[in-house]
Protein backbone atom coordinates (compact mmCIF):
# COMPACT_ATOMS: atom_id res chain seq x y z
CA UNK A 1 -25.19 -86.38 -26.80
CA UNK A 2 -28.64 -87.39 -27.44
CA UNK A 3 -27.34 -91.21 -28.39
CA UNK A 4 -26.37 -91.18 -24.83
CA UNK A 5 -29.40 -90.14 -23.25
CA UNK A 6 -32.53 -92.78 -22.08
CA UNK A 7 -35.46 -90.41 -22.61
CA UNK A 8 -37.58 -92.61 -20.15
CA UNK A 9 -35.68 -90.29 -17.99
CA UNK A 10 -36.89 -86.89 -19.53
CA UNK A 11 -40.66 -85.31 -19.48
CA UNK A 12 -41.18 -83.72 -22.64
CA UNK A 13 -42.16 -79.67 -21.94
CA UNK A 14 -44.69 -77.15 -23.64
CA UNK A 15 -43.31 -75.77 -26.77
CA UNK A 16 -40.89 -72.56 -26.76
CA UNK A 17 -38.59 -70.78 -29.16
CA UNK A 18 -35.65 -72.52 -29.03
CA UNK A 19 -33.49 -69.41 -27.53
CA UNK A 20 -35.42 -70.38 -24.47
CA UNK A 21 -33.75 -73.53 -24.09
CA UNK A 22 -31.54 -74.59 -21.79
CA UNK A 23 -28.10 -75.42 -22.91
CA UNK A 24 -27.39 -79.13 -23.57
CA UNK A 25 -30.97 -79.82 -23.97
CA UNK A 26 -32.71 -82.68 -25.85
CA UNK A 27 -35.47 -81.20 -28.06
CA UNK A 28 -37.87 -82.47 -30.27
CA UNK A 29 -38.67 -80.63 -33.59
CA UNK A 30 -40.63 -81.25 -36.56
CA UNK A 31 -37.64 -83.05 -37.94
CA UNK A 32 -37.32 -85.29 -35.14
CA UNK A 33 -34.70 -85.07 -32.00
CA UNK A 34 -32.11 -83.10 -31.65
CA UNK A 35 -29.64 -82.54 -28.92
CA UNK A 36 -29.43 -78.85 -28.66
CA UNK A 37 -25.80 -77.39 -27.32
CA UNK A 38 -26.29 -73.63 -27.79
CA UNK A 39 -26.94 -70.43 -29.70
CA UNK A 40 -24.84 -69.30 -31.95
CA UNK A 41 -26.04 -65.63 -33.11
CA UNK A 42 -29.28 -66.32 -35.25
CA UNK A 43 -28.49 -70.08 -35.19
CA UNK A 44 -28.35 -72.80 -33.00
CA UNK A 45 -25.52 -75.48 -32.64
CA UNK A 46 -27.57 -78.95 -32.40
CA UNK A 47 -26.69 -82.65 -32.98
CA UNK A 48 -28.55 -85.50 -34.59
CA UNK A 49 -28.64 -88.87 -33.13
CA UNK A 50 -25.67 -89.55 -35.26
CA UNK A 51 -23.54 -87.09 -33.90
CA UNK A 52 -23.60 -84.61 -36.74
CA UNK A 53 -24.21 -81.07 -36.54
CA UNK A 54 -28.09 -79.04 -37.09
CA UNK A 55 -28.19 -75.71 -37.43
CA UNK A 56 -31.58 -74.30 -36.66
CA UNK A 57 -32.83 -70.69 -36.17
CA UNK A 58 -32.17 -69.25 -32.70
CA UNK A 59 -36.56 -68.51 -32.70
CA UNK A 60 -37.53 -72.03 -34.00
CA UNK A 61 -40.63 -73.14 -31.74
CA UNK A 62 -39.27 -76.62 -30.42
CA UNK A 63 -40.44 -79.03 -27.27
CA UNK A 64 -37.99 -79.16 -25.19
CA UNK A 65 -37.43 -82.13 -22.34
CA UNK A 66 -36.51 -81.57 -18.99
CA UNK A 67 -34.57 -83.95 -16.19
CA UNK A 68 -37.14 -85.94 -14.20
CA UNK A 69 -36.24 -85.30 -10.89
């Protein structure tokens, strides 16, 4: 869950369509973050910081953040 997550941890990536994304993801949209859990069909299954559910389309151009290592 992104509420969960220190993003001093993360490196923010180039942006992709979100059906490029790794599952369990955080990504950052035009609305803001978003925890991204998976596609759904044309839709995506993400959360907000508050836990509830965002459904964007599966082609939405996002930045997605990836695990420093």
């Amino acid at each position: 869950m992104l509420s969960e997550i220190d993003l001093k941890d993360w490196i923010e990536q180039p942006s992709v369509p979100l059906y490029d994304v790794p599952k369990e993801t955080p990504i950052k949209t035009v609305n803001g973050l978003l925890w991204f859990s998976h596609i759904d069909g044309a839709y995506s299954l993400c959360y907000d910081a508050q836990g509830k559910p965002v459904h964007m389309r599966a082609w939405a151009t996002v930045n997605p953040f990836k695990r420093k290592t």
